[in-house]
PDB file of N, CA and C in Angstrom:
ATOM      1  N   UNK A   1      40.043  17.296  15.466  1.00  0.00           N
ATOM      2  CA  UNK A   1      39.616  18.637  15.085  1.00  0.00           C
ATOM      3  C   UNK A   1      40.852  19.451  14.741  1.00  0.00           C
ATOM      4  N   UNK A   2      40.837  20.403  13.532  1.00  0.00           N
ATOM      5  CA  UNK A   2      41.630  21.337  13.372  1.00  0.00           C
ATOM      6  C   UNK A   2      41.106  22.292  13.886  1.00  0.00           C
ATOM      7  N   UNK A   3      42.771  23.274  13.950  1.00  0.00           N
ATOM      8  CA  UNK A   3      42.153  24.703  14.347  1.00  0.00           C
ATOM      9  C   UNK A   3      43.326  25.215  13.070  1.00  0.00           C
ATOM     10  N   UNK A   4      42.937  26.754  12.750  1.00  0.00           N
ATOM     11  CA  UNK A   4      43.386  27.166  12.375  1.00  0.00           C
ATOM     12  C   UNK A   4      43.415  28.947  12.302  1.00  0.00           C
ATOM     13  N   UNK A   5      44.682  29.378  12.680  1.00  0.00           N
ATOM     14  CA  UNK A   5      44.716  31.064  13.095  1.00  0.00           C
ATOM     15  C   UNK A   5      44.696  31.774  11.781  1.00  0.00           C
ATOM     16  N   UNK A   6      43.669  32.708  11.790  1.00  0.00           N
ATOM     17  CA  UNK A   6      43.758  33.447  10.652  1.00  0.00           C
ATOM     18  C   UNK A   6      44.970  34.442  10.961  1.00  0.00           C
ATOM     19  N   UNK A   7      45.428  34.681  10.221  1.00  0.00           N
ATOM     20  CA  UNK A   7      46.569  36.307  10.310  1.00  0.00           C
ATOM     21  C   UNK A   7      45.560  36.891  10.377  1.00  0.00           C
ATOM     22  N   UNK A   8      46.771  38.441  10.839  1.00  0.00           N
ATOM     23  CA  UNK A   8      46.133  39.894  10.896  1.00  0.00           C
ATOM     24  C   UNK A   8      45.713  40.016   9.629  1.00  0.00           C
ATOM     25  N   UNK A   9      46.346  40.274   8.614  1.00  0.00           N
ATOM     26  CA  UNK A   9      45.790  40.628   6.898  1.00  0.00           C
ATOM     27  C   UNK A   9      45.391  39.482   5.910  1.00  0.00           C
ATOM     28  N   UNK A  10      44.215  39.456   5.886  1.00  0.00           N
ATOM     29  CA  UNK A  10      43.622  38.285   4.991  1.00  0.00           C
ATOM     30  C   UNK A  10      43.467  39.473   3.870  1.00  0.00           C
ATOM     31  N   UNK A  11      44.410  39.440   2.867  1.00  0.00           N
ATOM     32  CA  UNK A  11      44.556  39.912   1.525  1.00  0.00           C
ATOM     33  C   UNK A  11      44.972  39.207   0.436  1.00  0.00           C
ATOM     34  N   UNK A  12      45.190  39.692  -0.323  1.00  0.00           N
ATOM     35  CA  UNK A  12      45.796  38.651  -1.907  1.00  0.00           C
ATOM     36  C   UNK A  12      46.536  38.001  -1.536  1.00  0.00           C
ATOM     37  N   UNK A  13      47.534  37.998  -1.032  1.00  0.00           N
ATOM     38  CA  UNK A  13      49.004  37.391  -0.301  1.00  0.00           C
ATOM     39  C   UNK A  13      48.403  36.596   0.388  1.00  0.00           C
ATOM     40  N   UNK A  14      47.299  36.369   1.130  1.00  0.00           N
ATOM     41  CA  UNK A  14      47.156  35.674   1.978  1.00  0.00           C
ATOM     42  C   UNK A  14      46.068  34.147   1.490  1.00  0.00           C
ATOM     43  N   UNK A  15      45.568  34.872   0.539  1.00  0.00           N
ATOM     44  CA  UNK A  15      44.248  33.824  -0.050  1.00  0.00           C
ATOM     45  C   UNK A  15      44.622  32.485  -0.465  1.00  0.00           C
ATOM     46  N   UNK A  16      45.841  32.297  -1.135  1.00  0.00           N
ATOM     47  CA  UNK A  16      46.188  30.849  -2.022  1.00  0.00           C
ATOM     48  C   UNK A  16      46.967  29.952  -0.431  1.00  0.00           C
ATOM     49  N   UNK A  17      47.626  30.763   0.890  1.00  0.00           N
ATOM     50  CA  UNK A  17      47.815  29.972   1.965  1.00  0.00           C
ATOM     51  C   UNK A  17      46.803  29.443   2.721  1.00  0.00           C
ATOM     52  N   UNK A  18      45.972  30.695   2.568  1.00  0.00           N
ATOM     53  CA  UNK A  18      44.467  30.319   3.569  1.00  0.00           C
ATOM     54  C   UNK A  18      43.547  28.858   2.395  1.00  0.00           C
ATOM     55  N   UNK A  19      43.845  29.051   1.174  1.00  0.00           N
ATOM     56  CA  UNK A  19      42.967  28.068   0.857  1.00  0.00           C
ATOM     57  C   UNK A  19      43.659  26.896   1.101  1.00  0.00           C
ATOM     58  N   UNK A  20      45.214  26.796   0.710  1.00  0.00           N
ATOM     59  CA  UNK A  20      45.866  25.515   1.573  1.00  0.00           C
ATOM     60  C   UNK A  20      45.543  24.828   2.486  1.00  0.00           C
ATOM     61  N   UNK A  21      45.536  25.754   3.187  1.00  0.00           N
ATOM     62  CA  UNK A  21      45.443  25.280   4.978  1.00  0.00           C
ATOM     63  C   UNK A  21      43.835  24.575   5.040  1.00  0.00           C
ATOM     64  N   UNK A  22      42.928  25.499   4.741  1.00  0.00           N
ATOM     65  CA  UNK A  22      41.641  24.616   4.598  1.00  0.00           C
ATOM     66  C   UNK A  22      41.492  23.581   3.827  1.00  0.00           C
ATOM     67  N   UNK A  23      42.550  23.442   2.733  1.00  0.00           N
ATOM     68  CA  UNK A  23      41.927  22.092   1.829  1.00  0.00           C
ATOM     69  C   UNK A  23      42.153  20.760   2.674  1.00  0.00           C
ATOM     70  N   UNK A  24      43.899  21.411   3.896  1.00  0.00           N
ATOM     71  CA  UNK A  24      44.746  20.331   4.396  1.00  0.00           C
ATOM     72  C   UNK A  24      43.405  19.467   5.506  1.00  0.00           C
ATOM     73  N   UNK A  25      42.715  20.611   5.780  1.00  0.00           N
ATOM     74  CA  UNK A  25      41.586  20.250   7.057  1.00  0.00           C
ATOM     75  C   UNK A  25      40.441  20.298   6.756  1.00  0.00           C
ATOM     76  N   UNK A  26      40.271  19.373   5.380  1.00  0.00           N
ATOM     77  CA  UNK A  26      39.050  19.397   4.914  1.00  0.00           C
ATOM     78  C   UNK A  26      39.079  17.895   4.894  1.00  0.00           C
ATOM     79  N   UNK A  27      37.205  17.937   5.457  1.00  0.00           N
ATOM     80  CA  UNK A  27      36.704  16.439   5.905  1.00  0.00           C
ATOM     81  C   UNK A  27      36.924  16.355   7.713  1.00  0.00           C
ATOM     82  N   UNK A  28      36.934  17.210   8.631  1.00  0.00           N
ATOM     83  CA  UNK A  28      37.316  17.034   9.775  1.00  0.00           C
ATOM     84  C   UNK A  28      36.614  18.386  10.211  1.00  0.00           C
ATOM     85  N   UNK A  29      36.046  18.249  11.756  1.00  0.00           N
ATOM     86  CA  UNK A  29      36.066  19.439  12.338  1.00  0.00           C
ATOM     87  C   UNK A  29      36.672  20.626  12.634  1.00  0.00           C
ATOM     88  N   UNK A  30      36.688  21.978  12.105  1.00  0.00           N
ATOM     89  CA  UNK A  30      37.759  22.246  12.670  1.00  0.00           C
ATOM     90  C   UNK A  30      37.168  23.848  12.579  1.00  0.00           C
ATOM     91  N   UNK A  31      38.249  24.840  13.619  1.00  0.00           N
ATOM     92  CA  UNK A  31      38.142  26.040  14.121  1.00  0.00           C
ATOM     93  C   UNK A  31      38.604  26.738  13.614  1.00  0.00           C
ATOM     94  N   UNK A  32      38.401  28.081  13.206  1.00  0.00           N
ATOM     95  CA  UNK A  32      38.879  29.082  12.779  1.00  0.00           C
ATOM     96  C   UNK A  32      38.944  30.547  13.571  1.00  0.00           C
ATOM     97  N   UNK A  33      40.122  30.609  14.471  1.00  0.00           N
ATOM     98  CA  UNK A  33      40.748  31.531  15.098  1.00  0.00           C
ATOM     99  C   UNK A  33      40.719  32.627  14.226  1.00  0.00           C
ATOM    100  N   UNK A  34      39.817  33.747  14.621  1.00  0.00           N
ATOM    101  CA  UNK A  34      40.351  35.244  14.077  1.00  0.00           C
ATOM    102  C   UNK A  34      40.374  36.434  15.044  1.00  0.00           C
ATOM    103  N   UNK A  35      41.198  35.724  16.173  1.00  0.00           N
ATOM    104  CA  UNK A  35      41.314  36.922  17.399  1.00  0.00           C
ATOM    105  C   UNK A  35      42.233  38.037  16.348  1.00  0.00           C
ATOM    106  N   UNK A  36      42.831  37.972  15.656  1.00  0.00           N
ATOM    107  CA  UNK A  36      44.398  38.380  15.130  1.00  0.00           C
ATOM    108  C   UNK A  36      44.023  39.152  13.790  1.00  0.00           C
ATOM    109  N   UNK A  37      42.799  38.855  13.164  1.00  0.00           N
ATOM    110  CA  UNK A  37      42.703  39.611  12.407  1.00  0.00           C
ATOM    111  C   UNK A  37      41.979  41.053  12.128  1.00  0.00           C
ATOM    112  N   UNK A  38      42.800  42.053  11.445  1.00  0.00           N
ATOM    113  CA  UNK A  38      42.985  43.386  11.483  1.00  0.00           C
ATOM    114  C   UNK A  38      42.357  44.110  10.027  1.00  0.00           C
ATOM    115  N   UNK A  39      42.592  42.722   9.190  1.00  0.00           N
ATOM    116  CA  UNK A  39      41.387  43.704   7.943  1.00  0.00           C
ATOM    117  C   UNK A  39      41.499  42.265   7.000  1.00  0.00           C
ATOM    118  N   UNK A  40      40.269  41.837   6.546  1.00  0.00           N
ATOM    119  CA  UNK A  40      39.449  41.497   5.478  1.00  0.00           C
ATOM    120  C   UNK A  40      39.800  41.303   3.714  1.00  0.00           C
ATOM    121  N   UNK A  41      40.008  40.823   3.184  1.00  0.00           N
ATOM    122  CA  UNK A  41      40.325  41.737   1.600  1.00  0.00           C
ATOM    123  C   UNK A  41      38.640  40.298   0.889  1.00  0.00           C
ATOM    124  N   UNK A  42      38.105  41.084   0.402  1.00  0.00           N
ATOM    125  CA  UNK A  42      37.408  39.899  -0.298  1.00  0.00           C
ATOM    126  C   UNK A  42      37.753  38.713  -1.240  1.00  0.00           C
ATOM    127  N   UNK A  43      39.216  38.561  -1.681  1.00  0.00           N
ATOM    128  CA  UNK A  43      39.332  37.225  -2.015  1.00  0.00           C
ATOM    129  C   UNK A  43      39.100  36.158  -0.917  1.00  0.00           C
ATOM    130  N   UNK A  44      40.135  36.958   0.266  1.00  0.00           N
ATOM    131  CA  UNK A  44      39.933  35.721   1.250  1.00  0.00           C
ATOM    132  C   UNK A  44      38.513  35.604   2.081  1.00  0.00           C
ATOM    133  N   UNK A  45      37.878  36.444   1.462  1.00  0.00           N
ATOM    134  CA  UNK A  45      36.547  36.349   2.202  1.00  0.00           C
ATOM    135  C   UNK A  45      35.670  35.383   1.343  1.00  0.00           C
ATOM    136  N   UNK A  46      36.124  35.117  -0.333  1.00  0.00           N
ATOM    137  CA  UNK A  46      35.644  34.476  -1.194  1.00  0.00           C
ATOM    138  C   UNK A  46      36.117  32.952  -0.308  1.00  0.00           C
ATOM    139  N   UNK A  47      37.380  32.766   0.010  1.00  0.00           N
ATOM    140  CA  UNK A  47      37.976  31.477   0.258  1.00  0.00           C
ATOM    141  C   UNK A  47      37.254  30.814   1.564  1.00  0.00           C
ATOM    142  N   UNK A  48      36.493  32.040   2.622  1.00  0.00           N
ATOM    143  CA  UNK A  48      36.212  31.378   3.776  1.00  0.00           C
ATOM    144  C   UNK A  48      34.560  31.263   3.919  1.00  0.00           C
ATOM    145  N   UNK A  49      34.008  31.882   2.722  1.00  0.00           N
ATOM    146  CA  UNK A  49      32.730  31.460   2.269  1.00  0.00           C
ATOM    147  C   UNK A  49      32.924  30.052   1.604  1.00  0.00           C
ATOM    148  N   UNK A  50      33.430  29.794   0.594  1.00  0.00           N
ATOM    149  CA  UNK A  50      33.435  28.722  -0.011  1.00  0.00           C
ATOM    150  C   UNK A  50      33.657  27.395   0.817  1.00  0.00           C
ATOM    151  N   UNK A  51      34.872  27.732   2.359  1.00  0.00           N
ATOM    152  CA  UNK A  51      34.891  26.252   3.227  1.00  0.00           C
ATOM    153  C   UNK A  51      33.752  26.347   3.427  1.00  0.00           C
ATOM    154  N   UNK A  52      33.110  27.319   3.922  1.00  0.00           N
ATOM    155  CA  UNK A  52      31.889  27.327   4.966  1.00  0.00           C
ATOM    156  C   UNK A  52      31.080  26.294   4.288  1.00  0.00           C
ATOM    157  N   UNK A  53      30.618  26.581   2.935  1.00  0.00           N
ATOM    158  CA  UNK A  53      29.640  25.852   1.767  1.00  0.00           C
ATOM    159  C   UNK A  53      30.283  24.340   2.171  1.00  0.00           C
ATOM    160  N   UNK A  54      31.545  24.347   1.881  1.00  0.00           N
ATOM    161  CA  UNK A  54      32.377  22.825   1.589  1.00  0.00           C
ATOM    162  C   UNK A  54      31.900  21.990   2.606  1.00  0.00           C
ATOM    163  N   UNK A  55      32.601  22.764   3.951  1.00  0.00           N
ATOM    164  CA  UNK A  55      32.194  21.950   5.276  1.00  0.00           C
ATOM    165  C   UNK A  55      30.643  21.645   5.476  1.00  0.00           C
ATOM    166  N   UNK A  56      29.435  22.680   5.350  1.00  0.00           N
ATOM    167  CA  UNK A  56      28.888  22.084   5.384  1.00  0.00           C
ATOM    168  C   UNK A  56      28.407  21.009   4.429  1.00  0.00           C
ATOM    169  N   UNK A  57      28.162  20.953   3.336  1.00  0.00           N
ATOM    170  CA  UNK A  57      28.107  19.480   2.247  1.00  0.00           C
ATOM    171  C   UNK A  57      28.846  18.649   2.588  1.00  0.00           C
ATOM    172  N   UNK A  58      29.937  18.213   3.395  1.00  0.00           N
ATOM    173  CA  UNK A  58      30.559  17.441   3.738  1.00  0.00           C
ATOM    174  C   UNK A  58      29.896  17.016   4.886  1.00  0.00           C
ATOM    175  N   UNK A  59      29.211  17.576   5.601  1.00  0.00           N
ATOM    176  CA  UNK A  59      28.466  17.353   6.835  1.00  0.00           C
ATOM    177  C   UNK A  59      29.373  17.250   8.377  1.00  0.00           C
ATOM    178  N   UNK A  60      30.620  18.257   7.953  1.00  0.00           N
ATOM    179  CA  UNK A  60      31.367  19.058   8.715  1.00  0.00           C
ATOM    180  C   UNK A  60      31.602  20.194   9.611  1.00  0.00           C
ATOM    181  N   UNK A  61      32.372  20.665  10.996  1.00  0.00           N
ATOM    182  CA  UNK A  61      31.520  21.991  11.203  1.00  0.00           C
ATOM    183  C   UNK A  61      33.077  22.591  11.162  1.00  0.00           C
ATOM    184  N   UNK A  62      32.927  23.492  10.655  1.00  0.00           N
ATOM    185  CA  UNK A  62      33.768  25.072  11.005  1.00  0.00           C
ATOM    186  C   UNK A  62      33.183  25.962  11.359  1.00  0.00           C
ATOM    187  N   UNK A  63      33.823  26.693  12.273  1.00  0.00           N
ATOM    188  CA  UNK A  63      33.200  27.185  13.168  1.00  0.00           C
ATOM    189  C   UNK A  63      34.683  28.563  12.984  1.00  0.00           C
ATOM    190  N   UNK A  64      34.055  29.958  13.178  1.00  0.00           N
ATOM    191  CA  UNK A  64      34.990  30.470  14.111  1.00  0.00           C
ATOM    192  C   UNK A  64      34.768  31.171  15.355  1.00  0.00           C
ATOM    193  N   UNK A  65      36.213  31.043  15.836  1.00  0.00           N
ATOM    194  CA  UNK A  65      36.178  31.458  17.111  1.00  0.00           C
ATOM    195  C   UNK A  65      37.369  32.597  17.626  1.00  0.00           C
ATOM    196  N   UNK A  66      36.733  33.347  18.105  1.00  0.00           N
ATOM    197  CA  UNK A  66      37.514  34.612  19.041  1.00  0.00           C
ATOM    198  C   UNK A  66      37.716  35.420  17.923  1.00  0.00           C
ATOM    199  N   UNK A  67      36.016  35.599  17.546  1.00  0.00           N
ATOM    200  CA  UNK A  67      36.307  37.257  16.529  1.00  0.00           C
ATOM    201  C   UNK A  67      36.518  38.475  16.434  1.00  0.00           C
ATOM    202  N   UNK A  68      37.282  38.795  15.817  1.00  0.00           N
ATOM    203  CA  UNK A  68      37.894  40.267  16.283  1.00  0.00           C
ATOM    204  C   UNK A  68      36.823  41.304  15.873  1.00  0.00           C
ATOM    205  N   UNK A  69      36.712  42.609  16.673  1.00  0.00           N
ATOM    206  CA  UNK A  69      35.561  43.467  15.908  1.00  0.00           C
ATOM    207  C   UNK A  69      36.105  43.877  15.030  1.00  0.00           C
ATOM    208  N   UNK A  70      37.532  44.204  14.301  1.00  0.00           N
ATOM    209  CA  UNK A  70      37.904  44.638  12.940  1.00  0.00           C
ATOM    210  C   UNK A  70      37.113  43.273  12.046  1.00  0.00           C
ATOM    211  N   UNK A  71      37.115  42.040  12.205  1.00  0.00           N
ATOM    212  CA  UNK A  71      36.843  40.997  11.496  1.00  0.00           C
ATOM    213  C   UNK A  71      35.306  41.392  11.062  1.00  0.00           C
ATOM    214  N   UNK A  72      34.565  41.050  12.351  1.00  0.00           N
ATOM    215  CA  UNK A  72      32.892  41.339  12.549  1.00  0.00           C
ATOM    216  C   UNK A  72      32.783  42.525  11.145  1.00  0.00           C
ATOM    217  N   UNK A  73      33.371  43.608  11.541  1.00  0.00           N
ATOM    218  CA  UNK A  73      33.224  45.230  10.833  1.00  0.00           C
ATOM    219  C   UNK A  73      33.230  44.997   9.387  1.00  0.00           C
ATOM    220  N   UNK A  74      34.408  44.244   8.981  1.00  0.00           N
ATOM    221  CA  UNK A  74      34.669  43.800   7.662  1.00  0.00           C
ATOM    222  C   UNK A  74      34.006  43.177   6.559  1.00  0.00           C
ATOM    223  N   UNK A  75      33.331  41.779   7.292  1.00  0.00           N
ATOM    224  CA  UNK A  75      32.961  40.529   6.884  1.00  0.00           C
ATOM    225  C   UNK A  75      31.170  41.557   7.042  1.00  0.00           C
ATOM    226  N   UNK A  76      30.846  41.991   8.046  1.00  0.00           N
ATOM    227  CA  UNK A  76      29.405  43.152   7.421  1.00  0.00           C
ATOM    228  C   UNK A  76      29.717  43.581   6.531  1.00  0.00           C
ATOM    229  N   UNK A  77      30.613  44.959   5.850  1.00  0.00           N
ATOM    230  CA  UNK A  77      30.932  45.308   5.145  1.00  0.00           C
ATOM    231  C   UNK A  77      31.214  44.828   3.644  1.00  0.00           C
ATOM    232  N   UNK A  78      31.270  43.503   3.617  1.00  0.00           N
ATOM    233  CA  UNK A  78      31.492  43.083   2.667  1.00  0.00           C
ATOM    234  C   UNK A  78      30.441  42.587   1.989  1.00  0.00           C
ATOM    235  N   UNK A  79      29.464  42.169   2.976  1.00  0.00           N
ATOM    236  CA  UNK A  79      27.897  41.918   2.650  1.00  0.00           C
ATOM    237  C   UNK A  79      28.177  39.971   2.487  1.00  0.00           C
ATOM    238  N   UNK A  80      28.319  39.652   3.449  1.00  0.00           N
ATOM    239  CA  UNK A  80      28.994  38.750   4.190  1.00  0.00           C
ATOM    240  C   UNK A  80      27.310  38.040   5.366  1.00  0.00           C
ATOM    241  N   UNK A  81      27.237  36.846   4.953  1.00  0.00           N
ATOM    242  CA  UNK A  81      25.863  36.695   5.699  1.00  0.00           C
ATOM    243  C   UNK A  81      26.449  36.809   7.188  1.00  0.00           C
ATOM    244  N   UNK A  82      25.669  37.387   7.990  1.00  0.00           N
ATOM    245  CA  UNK A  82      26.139  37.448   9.644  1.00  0.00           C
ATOM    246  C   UNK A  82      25.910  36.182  10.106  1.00  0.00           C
ATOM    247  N   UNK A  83      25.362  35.231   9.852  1.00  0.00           N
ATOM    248  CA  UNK A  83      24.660  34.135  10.773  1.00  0.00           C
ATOM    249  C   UNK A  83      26.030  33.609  10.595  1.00  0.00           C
ATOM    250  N   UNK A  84      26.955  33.095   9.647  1.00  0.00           N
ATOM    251  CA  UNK A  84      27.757  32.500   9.080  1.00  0.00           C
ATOM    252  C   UNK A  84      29.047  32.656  10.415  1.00  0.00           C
ATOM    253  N   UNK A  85      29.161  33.685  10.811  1.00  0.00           N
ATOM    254  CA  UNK A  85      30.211  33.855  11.535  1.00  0.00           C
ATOM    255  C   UNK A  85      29.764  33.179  13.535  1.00  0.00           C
ATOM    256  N   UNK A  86      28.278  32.400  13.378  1.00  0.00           N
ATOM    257  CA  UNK A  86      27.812  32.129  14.544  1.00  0.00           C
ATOM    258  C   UNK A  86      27.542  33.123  15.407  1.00  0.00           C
ATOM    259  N   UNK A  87      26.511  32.769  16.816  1.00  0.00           N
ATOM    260  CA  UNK A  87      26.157  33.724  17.534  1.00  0.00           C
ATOM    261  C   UNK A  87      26.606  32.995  18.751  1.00  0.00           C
ATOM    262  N   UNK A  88      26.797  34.347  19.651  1.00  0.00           N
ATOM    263  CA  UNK A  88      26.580  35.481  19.316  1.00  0.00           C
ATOM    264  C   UNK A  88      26.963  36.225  18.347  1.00  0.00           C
ATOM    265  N   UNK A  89      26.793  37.224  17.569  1.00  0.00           N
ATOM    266  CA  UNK A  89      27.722  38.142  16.973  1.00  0.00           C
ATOM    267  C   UNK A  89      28.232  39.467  17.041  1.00  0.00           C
ATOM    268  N   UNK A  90      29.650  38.831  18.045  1.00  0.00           N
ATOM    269  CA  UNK A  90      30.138  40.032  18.583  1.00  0.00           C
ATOM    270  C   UNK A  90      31.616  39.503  18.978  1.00  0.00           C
ATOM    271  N   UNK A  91      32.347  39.643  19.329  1.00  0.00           N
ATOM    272  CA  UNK A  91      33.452  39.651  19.429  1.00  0.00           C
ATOM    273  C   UNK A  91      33.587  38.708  20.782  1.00  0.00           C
ATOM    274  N   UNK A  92      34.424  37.613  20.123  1.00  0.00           N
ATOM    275  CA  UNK A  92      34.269  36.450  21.669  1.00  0.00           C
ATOM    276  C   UNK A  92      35.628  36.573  22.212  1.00  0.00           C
ATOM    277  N   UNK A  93      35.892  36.336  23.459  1.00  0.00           N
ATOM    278  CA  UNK A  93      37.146  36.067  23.955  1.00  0.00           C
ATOM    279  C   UNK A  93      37.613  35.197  24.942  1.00  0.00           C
TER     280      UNK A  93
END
């Protein structure tokens, strides 16, 4: 299983590393840490919809874990399906 920590700022700067990192841990279980993150930008929200799709057709799970309520706040805001981020939905620790 991978894990992998989102940064505090998932923005432009951040989207072409974040898709790296998921392509590297694609085909495998793996976690997505967003205790740490502090704000959202919708590319990278484009990039962590699209594993979600990937992993599952692959018949893979990503999952995240230890969501921050800036994250939760965001990923609503963005119009972002809630189920996607697992339940409960609320901020785990």
């Amino acid at each position: 299983m991978s894990a992998i920590t989102l940064p505090a700022v998932l923005d432009l700067r951040a989207a072409a590393p974040l898709r790296d990192e998921l392509l590297a841990a694609r085909g495998q279980a793996a976690v997505l840490d967003a205790a740490a993150v502090q704000r959202l930008g919708g590319l990278c929200l484009q990039v962590l919809l699209s594993a979600l799709q990937t992993w599952r057709a692959d018949g893979a799970s990503l999952t995240f874990i230890n969501v921050s309520e800036d994250f939760i706040a965001q990923w609503a805001a963005l119009g972002a399906p809630a189920e996607d981020l697992g339940a409960p939905l609320a901020a785990q620790g």
